[in-house]
N, C-alpha and C. Protein backbone atom coordinates (compact mmCIF):
# COMPACT_ATOMS: atom_id res chain seq x y z
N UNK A 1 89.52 89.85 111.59
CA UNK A 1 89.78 89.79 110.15
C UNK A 1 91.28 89.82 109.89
N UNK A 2 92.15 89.15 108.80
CA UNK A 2 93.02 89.08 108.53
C UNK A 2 93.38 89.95 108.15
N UNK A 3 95.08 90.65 108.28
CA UNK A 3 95.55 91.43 107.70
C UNK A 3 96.04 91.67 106.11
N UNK A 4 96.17 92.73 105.40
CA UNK A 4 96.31 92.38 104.01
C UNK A 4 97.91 92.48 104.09
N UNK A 5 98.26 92.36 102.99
CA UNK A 5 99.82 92.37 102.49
C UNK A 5 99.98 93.08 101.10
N UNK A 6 101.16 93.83 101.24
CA UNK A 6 101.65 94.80 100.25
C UNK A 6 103.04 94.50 99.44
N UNK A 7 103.00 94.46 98.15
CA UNK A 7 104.39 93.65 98.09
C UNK A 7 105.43 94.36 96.75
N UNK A 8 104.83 95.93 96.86
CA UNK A 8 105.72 96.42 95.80
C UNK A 8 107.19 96.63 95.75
N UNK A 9 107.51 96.41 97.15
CA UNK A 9 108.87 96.45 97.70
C UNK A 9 109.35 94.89 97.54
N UNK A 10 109.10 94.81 96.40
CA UNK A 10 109.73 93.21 95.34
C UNK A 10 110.96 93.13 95.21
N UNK A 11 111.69 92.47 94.98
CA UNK A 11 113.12 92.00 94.55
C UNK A 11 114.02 92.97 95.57
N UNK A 12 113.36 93.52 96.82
CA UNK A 12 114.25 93.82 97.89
C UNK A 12 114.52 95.74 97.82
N UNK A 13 114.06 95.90 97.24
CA UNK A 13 113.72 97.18 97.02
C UNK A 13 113.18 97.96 98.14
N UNK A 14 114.74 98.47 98.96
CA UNK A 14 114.23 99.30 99.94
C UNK A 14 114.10 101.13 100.13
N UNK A 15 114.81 101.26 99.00
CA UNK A 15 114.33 102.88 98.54
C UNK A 15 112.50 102.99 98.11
N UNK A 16 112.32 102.07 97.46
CA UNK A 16 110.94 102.00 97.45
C UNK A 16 110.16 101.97 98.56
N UNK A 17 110.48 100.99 99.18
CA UNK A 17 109.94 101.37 101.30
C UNK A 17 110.08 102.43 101.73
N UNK A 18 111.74 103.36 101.54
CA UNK A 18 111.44 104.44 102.62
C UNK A 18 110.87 105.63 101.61
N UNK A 19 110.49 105.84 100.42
CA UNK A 19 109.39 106.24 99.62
C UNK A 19 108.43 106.60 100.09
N UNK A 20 107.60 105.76 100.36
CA UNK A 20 106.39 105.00 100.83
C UNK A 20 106.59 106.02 102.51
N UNK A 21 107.17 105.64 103.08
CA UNK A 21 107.72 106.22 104.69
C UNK A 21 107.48 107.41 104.40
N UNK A 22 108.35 108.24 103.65
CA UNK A 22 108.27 109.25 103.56
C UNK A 22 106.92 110.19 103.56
N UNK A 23 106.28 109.23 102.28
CA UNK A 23 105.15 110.01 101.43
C UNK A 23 104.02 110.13 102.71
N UNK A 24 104.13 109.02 103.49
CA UNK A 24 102.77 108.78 104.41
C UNK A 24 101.72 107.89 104.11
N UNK A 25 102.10 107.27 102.26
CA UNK A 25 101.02 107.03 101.92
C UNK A 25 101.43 105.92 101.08
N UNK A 26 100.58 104.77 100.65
CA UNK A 26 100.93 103.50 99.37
C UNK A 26 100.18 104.56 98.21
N UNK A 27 100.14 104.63 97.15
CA UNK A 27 99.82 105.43 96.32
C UNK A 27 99.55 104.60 94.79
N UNK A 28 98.67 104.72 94.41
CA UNK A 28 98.08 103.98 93.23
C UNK A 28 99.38 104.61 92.09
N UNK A 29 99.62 103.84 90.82
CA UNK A 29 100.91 104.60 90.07
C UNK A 29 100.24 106.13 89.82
N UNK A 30 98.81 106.35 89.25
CA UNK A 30 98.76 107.64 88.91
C UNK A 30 98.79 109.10 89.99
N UNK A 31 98.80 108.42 90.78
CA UNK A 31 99.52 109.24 92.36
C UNK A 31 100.87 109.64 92.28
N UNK A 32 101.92 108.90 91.75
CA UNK A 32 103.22 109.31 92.49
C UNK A 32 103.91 109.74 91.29
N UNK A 33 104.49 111.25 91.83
CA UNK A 33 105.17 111.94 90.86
C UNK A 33 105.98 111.44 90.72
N UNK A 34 106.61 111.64 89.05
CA UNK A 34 107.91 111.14 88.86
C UNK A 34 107.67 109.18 88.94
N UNK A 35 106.09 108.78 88.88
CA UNK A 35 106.28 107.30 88.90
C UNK A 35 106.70 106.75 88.12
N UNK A 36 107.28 105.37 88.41
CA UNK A 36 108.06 104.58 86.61
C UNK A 36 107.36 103.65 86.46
N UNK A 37 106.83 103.68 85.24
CA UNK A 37 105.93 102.10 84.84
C UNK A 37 106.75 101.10 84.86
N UNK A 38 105.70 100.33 84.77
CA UNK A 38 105.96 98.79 85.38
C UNK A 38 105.67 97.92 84.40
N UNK A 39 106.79 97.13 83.62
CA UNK A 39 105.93 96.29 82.73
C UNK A 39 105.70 95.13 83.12
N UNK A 40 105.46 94.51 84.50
CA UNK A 40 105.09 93.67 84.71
C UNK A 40 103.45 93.84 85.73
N UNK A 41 103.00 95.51 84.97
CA UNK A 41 101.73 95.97 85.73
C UNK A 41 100.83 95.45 84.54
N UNK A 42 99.96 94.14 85.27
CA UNK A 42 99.09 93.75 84.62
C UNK A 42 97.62 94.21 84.82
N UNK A 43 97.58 93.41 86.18
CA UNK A 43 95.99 93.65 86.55
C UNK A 43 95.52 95.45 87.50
N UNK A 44 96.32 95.75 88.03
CA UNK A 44 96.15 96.88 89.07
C UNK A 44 96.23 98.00 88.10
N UNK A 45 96.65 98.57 86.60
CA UNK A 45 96.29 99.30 86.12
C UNK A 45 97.26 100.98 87.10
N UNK A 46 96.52 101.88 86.73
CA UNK A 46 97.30 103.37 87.42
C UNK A 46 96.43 102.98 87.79
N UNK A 47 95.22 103.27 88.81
CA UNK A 47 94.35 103.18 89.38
C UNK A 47 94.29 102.38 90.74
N UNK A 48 94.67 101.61 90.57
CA UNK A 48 94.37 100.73 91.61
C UNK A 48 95.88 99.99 92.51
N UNK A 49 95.62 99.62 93.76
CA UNK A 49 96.89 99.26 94.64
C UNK A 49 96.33 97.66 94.38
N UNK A 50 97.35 96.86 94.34
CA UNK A 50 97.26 95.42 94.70
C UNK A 50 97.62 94.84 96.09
N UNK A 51 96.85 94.08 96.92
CA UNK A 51 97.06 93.49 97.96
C UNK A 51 96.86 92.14 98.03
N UNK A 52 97.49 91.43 98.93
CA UNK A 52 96.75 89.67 99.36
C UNK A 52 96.28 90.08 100.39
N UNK A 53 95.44 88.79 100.39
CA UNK A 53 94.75 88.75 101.81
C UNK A 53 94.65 86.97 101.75
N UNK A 54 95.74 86.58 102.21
CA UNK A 54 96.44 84.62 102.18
C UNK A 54 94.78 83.98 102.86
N UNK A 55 93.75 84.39 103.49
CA UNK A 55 92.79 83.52 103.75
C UNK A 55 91.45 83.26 102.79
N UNK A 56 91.53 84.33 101.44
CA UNK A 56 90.95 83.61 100.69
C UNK A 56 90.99 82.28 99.99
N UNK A 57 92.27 82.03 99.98
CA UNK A 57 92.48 80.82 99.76
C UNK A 57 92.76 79.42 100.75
N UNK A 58 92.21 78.63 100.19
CA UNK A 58 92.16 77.55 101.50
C UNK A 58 93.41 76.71 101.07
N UNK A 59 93.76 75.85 101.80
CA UNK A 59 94.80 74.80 101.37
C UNK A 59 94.84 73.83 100.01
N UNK A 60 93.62 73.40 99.88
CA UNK A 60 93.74 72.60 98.69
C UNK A 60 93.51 73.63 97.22
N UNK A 61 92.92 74.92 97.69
CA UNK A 61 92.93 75.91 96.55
C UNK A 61 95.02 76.23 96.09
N UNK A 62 95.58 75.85 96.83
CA UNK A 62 97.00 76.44 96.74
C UNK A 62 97.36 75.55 95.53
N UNK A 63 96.79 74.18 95.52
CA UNK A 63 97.77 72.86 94.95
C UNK A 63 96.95 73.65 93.51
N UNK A 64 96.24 73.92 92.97
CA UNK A 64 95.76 74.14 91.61
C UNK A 64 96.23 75.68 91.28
N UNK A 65 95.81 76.22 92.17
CA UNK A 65 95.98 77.77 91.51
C UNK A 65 96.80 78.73 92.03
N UNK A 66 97.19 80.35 91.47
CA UNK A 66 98.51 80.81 91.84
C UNK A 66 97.92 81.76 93.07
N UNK A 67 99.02 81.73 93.68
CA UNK A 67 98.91 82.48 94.81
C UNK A 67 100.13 83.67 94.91
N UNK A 68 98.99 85.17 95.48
CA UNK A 68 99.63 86.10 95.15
C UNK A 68 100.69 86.00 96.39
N UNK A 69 99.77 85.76 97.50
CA UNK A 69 100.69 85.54 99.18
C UNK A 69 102.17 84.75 98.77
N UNK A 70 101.99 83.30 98.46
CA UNK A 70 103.12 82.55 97.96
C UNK A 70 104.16 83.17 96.88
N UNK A 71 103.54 83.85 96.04
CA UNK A 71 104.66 84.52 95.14
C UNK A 71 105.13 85.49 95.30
N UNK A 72 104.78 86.41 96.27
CA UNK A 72 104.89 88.10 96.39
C UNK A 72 105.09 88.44 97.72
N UNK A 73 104.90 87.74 98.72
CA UNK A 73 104.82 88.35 99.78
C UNK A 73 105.50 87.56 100.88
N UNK A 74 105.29 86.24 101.01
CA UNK A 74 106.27 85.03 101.74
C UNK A 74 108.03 85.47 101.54
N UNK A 75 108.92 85.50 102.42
CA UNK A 75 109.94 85.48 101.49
C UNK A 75 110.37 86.77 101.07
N UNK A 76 109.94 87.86 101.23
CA UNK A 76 109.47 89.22 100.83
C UNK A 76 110.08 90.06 101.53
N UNK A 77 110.50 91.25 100.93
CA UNK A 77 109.92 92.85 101.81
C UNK A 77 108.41 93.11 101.24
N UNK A 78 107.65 93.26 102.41
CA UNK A 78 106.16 93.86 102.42
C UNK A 78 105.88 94.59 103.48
N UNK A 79 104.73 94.87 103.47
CA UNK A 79 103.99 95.53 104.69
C UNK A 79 103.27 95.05 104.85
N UNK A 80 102.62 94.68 106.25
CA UNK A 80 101.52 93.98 106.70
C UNK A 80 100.69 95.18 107.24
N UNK A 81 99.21 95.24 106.67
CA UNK A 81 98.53 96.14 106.96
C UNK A 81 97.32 95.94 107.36
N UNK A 82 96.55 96.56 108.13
CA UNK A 82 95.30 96.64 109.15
C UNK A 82 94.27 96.10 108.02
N UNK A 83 93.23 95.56 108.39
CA UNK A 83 92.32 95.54 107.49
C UNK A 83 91.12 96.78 107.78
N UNK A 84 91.60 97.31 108.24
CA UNK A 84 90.63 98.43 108.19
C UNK A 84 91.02 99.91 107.20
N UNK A 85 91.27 99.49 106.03
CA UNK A 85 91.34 100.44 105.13
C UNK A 85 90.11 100.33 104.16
N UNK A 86 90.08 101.35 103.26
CA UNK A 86 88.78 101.62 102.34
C UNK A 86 89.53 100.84 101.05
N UNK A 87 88.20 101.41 100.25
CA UNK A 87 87.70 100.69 98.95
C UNK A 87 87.74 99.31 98.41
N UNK A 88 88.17 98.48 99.44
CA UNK A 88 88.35 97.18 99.33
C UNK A 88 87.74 96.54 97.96
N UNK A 89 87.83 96.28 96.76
CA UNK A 89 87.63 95.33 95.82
C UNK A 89 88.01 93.85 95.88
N UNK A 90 87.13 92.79 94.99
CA UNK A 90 87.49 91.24 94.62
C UNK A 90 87.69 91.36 93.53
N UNK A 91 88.72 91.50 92.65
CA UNK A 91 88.84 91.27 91.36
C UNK A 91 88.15 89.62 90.95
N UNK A 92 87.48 89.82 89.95
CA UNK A 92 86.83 88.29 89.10
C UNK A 92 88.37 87.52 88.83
N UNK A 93 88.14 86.38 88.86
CA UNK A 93 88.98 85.42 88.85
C UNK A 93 89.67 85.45 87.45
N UNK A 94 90.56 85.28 86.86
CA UNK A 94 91.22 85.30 85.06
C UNK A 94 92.37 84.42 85.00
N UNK A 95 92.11 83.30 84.40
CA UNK A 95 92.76 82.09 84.02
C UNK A 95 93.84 82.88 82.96
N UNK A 96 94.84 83.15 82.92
CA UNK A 96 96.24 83.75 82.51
C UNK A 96 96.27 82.71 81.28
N UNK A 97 96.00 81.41 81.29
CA UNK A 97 95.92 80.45 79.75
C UNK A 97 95.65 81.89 78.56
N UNK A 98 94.79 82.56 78.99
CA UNK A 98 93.83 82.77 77.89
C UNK A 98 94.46 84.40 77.53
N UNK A 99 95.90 84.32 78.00
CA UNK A 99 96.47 85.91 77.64
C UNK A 99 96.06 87.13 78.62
N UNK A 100 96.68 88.09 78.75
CA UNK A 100 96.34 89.04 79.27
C UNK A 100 96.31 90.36 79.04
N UNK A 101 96.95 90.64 77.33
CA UNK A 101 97.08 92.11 76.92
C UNK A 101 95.63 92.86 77.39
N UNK A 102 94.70 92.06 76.82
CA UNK A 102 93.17 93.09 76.69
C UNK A 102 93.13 93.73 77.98
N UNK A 103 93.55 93.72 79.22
CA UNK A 103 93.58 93.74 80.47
C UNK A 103 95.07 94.48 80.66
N UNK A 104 95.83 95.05 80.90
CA UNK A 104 96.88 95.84 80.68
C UNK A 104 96.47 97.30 81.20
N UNK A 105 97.24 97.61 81.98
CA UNK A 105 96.72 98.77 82.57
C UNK A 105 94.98 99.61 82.52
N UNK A 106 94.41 98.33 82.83
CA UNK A 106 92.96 98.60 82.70
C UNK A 106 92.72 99.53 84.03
N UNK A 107 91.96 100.61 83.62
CA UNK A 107 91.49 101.23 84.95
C UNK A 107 90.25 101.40 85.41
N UNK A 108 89.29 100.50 84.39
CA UNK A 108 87.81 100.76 85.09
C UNK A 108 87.46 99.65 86.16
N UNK A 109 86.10 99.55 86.68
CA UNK A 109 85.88 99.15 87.86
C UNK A 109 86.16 97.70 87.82
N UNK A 110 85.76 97.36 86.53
CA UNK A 110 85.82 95.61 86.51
C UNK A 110 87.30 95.47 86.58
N UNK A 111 87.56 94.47 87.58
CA UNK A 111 88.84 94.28 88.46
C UNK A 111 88.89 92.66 87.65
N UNK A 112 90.13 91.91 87.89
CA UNK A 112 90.63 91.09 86.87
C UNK A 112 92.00 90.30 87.55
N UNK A 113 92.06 89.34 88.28
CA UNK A 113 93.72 88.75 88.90
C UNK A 113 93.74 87.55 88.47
N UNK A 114 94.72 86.81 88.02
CA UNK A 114 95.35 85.23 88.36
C UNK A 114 95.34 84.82 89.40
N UNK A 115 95.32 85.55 90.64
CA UNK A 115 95.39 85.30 91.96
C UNK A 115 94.05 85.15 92.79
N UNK A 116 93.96 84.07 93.37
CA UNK A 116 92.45 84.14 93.96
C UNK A 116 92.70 84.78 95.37
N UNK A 117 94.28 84.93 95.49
CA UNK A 117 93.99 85.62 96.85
C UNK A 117 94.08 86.95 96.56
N UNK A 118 93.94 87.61 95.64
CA UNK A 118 94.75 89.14 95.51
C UNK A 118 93.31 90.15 95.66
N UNK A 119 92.97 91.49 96.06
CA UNK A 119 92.39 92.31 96.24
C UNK A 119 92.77 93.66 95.56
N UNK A 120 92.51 94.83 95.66
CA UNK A 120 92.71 95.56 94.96
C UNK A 120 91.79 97.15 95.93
N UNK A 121 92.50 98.08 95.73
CA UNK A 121 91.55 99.57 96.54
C UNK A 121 92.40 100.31 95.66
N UNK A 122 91.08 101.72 95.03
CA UNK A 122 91.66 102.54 94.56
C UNK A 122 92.26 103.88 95.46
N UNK A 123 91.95 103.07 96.79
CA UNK A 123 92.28 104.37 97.67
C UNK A 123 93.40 104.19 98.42
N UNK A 124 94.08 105.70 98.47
CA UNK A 124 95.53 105.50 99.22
C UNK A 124 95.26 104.77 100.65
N UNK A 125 96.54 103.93 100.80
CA UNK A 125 97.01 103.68 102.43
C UNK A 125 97.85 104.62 103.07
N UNK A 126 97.42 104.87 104.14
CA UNK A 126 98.04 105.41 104.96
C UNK A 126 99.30 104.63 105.60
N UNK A 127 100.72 105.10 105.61
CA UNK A 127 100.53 104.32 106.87
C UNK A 127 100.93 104.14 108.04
N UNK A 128 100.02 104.75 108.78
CA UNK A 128 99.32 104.68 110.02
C UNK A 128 98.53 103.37 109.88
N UNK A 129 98.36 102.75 109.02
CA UNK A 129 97.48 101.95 109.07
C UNK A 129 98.48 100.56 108.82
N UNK A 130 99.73 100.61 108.79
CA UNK A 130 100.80 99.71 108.86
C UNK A 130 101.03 98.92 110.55
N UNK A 131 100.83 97.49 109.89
CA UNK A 131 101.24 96.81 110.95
C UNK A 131 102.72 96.35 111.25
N UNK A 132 103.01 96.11 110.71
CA UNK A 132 104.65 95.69 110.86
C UNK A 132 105.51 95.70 108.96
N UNK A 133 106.63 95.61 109.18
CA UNK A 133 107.71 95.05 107.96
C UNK A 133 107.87 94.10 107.87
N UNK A 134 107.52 93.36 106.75
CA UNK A 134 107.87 91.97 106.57
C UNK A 134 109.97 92.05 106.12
N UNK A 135 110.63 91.62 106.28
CA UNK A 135 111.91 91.26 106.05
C UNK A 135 112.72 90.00 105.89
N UNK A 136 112.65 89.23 104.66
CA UNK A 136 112.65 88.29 104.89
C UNK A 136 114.59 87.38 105.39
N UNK A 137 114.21 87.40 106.58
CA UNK A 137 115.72 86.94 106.47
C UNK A 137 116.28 86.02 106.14
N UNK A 138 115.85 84.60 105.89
CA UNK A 138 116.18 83.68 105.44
C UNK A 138 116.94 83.88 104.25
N UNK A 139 115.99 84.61 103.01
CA UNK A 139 116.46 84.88 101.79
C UNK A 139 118.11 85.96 101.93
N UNK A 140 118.27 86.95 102.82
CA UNK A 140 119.11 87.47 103.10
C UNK A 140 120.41 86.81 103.34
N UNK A 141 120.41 86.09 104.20
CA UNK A 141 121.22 85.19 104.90
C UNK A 141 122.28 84.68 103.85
N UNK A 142 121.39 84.07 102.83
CA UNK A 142 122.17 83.35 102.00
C UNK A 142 122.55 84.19 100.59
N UNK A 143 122.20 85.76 100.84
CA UNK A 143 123.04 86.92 99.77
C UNK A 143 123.90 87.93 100.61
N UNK A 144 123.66 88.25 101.99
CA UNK A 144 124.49 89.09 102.87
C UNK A 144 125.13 88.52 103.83
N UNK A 145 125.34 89.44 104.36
CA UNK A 145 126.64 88.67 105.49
C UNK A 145 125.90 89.53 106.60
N UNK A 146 125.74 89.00 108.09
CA UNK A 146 125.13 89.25 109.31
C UNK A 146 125.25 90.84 109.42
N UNK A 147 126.26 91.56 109.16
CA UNK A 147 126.68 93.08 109.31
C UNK A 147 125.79 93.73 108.30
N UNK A 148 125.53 93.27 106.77
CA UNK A 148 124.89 94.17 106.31
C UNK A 148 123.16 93.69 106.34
N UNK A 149 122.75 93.02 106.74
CA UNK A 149 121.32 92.54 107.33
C UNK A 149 121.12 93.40 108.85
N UNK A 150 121.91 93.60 109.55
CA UNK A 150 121.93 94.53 110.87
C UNK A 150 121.81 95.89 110.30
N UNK A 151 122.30 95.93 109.49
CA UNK A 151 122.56 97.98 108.99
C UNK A 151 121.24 98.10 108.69
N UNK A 152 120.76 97.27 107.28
CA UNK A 152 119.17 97.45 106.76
C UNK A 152 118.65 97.48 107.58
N UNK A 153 118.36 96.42 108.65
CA UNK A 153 117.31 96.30 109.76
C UNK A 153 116.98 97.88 110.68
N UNK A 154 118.22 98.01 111.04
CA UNK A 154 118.76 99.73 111.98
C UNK A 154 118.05 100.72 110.63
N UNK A 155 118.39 100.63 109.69
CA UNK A 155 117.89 101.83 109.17
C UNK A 155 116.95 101.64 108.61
N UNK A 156 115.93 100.91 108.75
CA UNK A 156 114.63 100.91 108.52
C UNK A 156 113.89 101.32 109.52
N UNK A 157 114.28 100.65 110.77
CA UNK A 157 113.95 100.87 112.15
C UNK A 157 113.97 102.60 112.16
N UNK A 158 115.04 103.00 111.80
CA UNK A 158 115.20 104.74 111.87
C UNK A 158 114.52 105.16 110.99
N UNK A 159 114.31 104.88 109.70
CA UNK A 159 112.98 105.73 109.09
C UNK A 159 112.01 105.41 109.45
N UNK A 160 111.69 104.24 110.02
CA UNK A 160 110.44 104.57 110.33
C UNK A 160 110.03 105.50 111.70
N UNK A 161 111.17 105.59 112.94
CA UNK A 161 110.94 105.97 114.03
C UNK A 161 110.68 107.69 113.24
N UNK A 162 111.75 108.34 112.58
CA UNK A 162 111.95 109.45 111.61
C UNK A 162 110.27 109.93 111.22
N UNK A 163 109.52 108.97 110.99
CA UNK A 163 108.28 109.34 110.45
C UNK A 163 107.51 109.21 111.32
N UNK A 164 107.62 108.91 113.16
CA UNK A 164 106.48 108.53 113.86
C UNK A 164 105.49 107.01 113.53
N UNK A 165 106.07 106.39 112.94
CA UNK A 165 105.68 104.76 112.77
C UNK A 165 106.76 104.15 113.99
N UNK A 166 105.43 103.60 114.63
CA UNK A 166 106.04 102.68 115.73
C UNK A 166 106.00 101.47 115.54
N UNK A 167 106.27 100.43 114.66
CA UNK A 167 105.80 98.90 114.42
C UNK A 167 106.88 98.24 113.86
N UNK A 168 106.93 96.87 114.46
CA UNK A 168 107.99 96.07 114.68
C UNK A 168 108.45 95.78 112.95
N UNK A 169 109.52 95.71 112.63
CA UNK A 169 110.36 94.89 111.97
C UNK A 169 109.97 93.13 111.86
N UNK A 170 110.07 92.24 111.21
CA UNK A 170 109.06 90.57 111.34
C UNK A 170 109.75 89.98 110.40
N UNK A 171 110.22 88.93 110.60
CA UNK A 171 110.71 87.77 109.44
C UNK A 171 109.87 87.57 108.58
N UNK A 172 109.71 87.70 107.52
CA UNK A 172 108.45 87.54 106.60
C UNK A 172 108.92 85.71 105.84
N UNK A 173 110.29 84.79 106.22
CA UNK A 173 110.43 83.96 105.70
C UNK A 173 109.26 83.00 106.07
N UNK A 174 108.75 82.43 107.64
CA UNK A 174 107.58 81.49 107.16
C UNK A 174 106.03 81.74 106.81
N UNK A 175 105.56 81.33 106.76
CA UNK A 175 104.42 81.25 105.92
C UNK A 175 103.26 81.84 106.98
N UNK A 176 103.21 80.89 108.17
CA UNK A 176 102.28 82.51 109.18
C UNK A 176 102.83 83.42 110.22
N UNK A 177 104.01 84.06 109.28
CA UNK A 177 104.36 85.27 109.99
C UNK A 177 103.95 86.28 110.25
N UNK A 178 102.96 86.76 109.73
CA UNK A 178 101.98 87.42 110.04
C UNK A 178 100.12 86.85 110.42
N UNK A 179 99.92 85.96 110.30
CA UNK A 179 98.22 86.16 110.52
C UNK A 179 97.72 86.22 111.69
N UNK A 180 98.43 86.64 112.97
CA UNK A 180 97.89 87.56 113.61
C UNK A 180 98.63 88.17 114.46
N UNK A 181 98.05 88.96 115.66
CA UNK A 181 98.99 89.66 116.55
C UNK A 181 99.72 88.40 117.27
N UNK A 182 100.14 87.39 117.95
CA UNK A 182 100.96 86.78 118.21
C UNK A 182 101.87 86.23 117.56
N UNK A 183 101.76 85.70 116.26
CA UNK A 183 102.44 85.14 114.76
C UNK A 183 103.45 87.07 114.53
N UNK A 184 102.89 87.63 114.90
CA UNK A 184 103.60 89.51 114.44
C UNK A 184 104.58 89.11 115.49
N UNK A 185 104.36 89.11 117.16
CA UNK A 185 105.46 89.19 117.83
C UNK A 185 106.47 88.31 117.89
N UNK A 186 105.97 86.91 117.41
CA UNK A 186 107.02 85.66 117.33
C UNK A 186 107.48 86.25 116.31
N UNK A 187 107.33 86.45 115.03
CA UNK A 187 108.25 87.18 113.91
C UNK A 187 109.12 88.08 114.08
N UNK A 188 109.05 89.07 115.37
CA UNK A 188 109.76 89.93 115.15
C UNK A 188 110.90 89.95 115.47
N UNK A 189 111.74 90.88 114.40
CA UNK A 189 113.80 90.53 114.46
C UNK A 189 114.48 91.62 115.73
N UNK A 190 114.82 91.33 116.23
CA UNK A 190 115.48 91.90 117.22
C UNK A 190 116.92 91.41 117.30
N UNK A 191 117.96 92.93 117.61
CA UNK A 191 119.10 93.07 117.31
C UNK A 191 119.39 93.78 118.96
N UNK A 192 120.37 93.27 119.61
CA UNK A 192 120.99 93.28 120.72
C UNK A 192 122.38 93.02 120.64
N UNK A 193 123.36 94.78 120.82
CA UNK A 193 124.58 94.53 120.67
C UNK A 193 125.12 94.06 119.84
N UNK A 194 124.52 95.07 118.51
CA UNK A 194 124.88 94.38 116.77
C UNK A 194 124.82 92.97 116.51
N UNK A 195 123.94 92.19 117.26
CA UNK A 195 123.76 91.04 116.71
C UNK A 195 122.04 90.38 116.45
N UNK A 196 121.52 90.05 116.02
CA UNK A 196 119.65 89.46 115.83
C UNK A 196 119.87 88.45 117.12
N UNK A 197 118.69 88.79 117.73
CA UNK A 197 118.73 87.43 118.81
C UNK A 197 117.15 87.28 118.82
C-alpha cells in the first residue's frame, strides 16, 4: 500500500517540522497548545489531520480535477508516512464551484475535499510512523545558495537524530519521490564534506 503524505510544513516552514519532532506527534489543530488558526483551514476542521495518498488518483483524473499531491506535497516540505496508521477517512468529493463557507471548520464525521486524492484521520500520528522528509531542493536552489540548503539539511538531520527518528532526508522535487522504498532511496540527499552528492 502506498504511503500517505503530510504537508502542513507549507511555504517551507521548518519550525513547524521540528514542532512536530519534538511533540512525537502530527496533532489535529484542537490538540496543539498555543495552536494558530488557519484561514486557509477549509475541509480538515480542528478535528481532523489532512493527508494525500497520490494513487487515488489515476492519470487522466489529474487533467480535470485538483490534486492535493500536485499542490501540497510535490515540490514541498512534507513527511512521507507509513500507511499503517488509524482512523483513515475518504472525504465525499466537493466541487469548490459551489463555495465552501457551509463547510469551514466542520468537525463532524461527514468529511468534504476538492481533492480526490486527499484523506483525512482524526487520530494523532506518531512519528515513529514517519518514513522519510520530503525537501524539496529544486525549489531551494533557485531561493538559497548551496551553504544555506546544507545547514537546513544538517539540522534537520540533528533533530531528528535528537528525537531517535532514524529516516532519510528525500528530494521531494519529482513526482515519484516517494511511492516506494526504492523511489525513498533514489531520493535521498546526501551531503559529503559540506557538499550534496
Amino acid at each position: 500500500m502506498e504511503s500517505y503524505y503530510y504537508h502542513r510544513f507549507r511555504n517551507f516552514n521548518l519550525n513547524t517540522l521540528f514542532k512536530v519532532i519534538e511533540s512525537g506527534f502530527i496533532l489535529p489543530r484542537k490538540m496543539i497548545v498555543n495552536g494558530v488558526s488557519d484561514a486557509n483551514n477549509i475541509f480538515n476542521g480542528n478535528s481532523y489531520i489532512s493527508l494525500a495518498q497520490k494513487t487515488l488518483m489515476t492519470d487522466d483524473m489529474y487533467k480535470h480535477f485538483r490534486s492535493s499531491y500536485n499542490e501540497l506535497i510535490q515540490g514541498s516540505l512534507c513527511a512521507v508516512i507509513s500507511p499503517e496508521i488509524e482512523g483513515i477517512v475518504y472525504p465525499n468529493y466537493f466541487d469548490c464551484e459551489y463555495g465552501t463557507s457551509f463547510i469551514i471548520s466542520d468537525d463532524s464525521t461527514e468529511r468534504y475535499s476538492y481533492y480526490l486524492d486527499e484523506i483525512q484521520t482524526a487520530v494523532p500520528i506518531p512519528t515513529s510512523k514517519f518514513l522519510a522528509i520530503g525537501y524539496p531542493m529544486t525549489h531551494f536552489k533557485t531561493k538559497k545558495n548551496s551553504e544555506e540548503i546544507i545547514e537546513e539539511i544538517i539540522t534537520i538531520e540533528r533533530e531528528l537524530k535528537n528525537h531517535g527518528i532514524e529516516i532519510p532526508i528525500i528530494d521531494s522535487t519529482r513526482n515519484d519521490f516517494a511511492d516506494d522504498e526504492e523511489q525513498i532511496q533514489l531520493s535521498k540527499i546526501r551531503i559529503l564534506k559540506n557538499k550534496i552528492v
